[in-house]
C-alpha atoms as a PDB file:
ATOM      1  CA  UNK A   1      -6.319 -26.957   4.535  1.00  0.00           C
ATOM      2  CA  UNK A   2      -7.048 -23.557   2.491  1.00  0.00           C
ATOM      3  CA  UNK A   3      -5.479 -23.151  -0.730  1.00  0.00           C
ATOM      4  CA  UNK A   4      -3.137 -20.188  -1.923  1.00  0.00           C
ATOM      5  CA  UNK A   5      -3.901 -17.064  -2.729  1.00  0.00           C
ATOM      6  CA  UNK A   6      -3.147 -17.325  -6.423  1.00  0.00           C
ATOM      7  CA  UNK A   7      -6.048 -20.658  -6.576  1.00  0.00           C
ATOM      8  CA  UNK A   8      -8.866 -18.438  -4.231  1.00  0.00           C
ATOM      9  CA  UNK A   9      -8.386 -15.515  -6.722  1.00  0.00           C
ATOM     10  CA  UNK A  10      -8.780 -17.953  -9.845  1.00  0.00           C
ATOM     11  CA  UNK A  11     -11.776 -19.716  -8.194  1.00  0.00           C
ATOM     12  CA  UNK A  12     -12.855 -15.965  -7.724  1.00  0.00           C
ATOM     13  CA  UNK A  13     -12.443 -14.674 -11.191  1.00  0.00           C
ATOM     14  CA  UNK A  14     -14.204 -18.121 -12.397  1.00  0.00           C
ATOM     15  CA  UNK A  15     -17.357 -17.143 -10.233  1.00  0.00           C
ATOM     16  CA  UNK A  16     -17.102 -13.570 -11.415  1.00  0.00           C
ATOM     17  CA  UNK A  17     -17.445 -14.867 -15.045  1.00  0.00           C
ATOM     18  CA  UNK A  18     -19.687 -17.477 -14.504  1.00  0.00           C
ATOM     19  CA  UNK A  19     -22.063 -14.887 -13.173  1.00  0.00           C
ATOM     20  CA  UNK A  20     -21.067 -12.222 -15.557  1.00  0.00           C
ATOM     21  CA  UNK A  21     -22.474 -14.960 -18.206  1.00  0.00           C
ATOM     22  CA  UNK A  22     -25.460 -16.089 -15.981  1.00  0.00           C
ATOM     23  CA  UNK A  23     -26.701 -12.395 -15.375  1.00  0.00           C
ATOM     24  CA  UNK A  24     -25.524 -11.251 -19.524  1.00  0.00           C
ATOM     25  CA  UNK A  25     -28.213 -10.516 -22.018  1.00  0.00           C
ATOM     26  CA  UNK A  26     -27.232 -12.004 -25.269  1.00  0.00           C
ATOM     27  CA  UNK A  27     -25.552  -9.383 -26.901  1.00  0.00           C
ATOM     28  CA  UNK A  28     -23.602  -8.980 -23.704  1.00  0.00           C
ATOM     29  CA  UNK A  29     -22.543 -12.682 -24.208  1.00  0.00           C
ATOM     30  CA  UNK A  30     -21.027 -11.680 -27.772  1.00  0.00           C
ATOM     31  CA  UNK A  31     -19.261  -9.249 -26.567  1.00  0.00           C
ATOM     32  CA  UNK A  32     -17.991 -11.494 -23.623  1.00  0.00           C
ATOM     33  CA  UNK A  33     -16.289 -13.947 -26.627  1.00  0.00           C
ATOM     34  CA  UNK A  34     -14.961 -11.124 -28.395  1.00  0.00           C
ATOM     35  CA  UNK A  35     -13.308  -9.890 -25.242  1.00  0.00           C
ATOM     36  CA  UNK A  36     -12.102 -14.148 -24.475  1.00  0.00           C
ATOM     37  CA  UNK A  37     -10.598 -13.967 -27.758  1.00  0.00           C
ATOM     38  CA  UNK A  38      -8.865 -10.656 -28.015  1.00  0.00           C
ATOM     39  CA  UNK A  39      -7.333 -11.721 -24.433  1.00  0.00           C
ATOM     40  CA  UNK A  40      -6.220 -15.211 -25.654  1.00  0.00           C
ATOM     41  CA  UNK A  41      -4.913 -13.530 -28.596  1.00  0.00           C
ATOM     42  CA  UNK A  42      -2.842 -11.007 -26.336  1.00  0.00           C
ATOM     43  CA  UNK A  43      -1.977 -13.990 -24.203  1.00  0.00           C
ATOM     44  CA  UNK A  44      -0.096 -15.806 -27.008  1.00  0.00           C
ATOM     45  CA  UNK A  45       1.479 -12.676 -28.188  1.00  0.00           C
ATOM     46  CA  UNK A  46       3.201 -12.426 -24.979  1.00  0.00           C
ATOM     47  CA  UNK A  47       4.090 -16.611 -24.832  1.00  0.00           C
ATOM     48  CA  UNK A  48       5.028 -15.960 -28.452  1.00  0.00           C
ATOM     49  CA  UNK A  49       7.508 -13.226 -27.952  1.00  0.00           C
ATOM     50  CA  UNK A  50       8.877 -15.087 -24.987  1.00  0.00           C
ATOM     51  CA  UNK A  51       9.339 -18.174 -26.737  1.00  0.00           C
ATOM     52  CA  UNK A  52       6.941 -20.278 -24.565  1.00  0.00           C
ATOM     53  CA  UNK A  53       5.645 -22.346 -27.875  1.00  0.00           C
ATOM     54  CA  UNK A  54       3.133 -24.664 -25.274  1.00  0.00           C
ATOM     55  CA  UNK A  55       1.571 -21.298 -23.779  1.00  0.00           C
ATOM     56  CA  UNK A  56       1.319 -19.454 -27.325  1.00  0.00           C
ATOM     57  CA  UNK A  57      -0.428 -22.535 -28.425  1.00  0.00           C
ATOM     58  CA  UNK A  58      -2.946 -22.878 -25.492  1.00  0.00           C
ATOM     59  CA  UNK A  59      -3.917 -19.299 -26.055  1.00  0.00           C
ATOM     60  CA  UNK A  60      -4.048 -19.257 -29.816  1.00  0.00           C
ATOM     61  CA  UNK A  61      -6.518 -22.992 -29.428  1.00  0.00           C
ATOM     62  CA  UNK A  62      -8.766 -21.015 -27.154  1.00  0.00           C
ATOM     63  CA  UNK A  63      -9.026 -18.032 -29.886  1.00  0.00           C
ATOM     64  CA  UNK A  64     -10.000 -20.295 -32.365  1.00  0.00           C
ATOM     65  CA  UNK A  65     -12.493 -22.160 -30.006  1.00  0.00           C
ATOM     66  CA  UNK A  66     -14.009 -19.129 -29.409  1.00  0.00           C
ATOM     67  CA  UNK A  67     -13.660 -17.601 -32.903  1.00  0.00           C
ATOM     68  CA  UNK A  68     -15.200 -21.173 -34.454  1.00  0.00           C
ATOM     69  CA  UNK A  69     -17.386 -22.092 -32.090  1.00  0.00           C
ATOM     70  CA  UNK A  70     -18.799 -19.076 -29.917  1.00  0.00           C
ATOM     71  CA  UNK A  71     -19.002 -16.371 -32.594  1.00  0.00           C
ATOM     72  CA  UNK A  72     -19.347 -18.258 -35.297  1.00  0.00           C
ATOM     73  CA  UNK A  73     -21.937 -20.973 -34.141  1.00  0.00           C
ATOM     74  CA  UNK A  74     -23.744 -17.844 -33.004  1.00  0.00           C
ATOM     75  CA  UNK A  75     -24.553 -16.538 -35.887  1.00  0.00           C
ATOM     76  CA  UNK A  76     -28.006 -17.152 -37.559  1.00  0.00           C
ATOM     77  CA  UNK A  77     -27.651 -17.623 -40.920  1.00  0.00           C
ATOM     78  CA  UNK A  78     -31.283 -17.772 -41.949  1.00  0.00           C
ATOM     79  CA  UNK A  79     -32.338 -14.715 -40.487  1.00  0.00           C
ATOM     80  CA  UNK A  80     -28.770 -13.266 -41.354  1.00  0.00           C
ATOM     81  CA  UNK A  81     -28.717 -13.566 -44.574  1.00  0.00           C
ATOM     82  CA  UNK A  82     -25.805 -12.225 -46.733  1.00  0.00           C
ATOM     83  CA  UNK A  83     -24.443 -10.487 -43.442  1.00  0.00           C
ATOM     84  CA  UNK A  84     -24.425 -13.546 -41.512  1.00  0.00           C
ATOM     85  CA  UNK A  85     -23.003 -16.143 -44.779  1.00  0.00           C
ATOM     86  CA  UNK A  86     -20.127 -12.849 -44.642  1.00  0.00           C
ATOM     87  CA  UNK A  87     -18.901 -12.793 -41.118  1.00  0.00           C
ATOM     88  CA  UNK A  88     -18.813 -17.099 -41.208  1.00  0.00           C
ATOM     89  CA  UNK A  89     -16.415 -16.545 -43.538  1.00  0.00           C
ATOM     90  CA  UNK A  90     -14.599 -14.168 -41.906  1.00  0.00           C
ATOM     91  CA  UNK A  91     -14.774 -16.088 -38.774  1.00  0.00           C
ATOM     92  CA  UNK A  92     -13.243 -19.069 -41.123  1.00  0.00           C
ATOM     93  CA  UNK A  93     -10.522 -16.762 -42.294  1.00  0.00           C
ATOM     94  CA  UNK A  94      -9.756 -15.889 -38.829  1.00  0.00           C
ATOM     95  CA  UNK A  95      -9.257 -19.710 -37.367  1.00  0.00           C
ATOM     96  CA  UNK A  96      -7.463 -19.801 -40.730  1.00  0.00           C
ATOM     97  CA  UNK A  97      -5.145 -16.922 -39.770  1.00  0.00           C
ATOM     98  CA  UNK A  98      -4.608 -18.060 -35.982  1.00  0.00           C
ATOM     99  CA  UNK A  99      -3.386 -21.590 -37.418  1.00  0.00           C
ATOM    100  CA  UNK A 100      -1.294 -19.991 -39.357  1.00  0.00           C
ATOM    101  CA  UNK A 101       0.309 -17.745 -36.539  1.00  0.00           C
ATOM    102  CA  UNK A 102       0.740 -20.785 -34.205  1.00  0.00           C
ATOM    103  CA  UNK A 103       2.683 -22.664 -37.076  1.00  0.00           C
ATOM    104  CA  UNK A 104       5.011 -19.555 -38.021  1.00  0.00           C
ATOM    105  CA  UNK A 105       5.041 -17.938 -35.269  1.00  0.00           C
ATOM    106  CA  UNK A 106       3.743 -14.744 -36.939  1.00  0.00           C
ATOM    107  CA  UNK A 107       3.116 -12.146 -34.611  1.00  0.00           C
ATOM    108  CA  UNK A 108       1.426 -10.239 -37.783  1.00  0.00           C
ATOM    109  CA  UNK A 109      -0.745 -12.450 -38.428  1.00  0.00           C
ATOM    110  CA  UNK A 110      -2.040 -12.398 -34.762  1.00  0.00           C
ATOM    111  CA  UNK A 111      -2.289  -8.652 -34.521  1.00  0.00           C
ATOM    112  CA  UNK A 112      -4.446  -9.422 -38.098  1.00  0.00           C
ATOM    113  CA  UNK A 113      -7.031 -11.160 -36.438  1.00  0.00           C
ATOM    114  CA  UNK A 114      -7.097  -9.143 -33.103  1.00  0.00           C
ATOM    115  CA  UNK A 115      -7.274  -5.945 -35.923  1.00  0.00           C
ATOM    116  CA  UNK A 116     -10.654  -7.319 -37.246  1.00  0.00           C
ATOM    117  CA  UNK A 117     -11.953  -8.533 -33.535  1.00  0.00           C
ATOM    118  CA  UNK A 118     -11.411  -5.366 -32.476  1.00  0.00           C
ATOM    119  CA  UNK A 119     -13.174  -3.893 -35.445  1.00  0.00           C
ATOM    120  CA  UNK A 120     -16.070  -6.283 -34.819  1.00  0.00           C
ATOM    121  CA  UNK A 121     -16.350  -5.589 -31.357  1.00  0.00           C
ATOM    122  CA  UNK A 122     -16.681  -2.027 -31.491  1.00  0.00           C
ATOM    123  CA  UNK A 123     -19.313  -2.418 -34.318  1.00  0.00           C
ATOM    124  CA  UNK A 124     -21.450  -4.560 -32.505  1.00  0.00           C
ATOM    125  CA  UNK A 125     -21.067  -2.940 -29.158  1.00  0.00           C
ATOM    126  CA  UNK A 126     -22.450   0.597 -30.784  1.00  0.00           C
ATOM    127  CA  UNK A 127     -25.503  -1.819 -32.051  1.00  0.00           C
ATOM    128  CA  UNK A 128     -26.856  -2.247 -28.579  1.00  0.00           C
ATOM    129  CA  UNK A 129     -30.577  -1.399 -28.200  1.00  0.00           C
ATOM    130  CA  UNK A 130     -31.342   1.029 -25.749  1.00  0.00           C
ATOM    131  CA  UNK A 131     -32.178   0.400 -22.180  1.00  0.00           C
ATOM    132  CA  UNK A 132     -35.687   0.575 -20.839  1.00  0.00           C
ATOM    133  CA  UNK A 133     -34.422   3.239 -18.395  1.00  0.00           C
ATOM    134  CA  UNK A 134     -32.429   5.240 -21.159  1.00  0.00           C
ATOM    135  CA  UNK A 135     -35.566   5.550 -23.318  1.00  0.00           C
ATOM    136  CA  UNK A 136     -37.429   6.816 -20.619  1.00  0.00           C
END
């Protein structure tokens, strides 16, 4: 009748971040698909270095998905301008990178890409506008 304990703690953690998204401001959101695609990247590392080729490329598809079409597709590129037309790119040389690591199996070129998310992420999470209650 009830399932196991390991399918109510995934239904759990899929609530959790389906309200993490519903209740996220958008740059909350980015930093939500930075954080997906740092933790499929880490996910395929480990399928990778086990040798689980199916896992490592379930994990590295999801990186690009998110890479390609959350933080890329995000980006405005008329408002943007030069900054915006550069990290597109970037984003391109990213999926770029992640194909790459799927077909070689190069655990450098993963730790590449997770190098620059990380990079990205911390940049854009020191960008955050103040809250109302820390400015007054």
């Amino acid at each position: 009748m009830f399932n196991s304990g390991l399918n109510r703690a995934s239904a759990y953690s899929r609530v959790s971040v389906e309200t993490g998204v519903t209740n996220a401001d958008p740059h909350q959101l980015i930093l939500m698909l930075f954080d997906g695609a740092l933790l499929a990247i880490s996910s395929a590392a480990v399928a990778m270095e086990s040798g689980d080729i199916p896992t490592k490329g379930k994990h590295v598809s999801k990186a690009i998905e998110i890479v390609t079409n959350g933080l890329k597709v995000s980006l405005d590129l008329e408002v943007g301008g030069d900054l915006a037309a550069r990290l597109a790119a970037l984003y391109d040389y990213m999926a770029e990178r992640l194909i790459f690591a799927n077909r070689h199996n190069s655990r450098p070129a993963l730790d590449e890409v997770a190098g620059l998310l990380r990079d990205l992420r911390d940049a854009w999470q020191q960008i955050k506008a103040p809250q109302a209650s820390e400015t007054a």
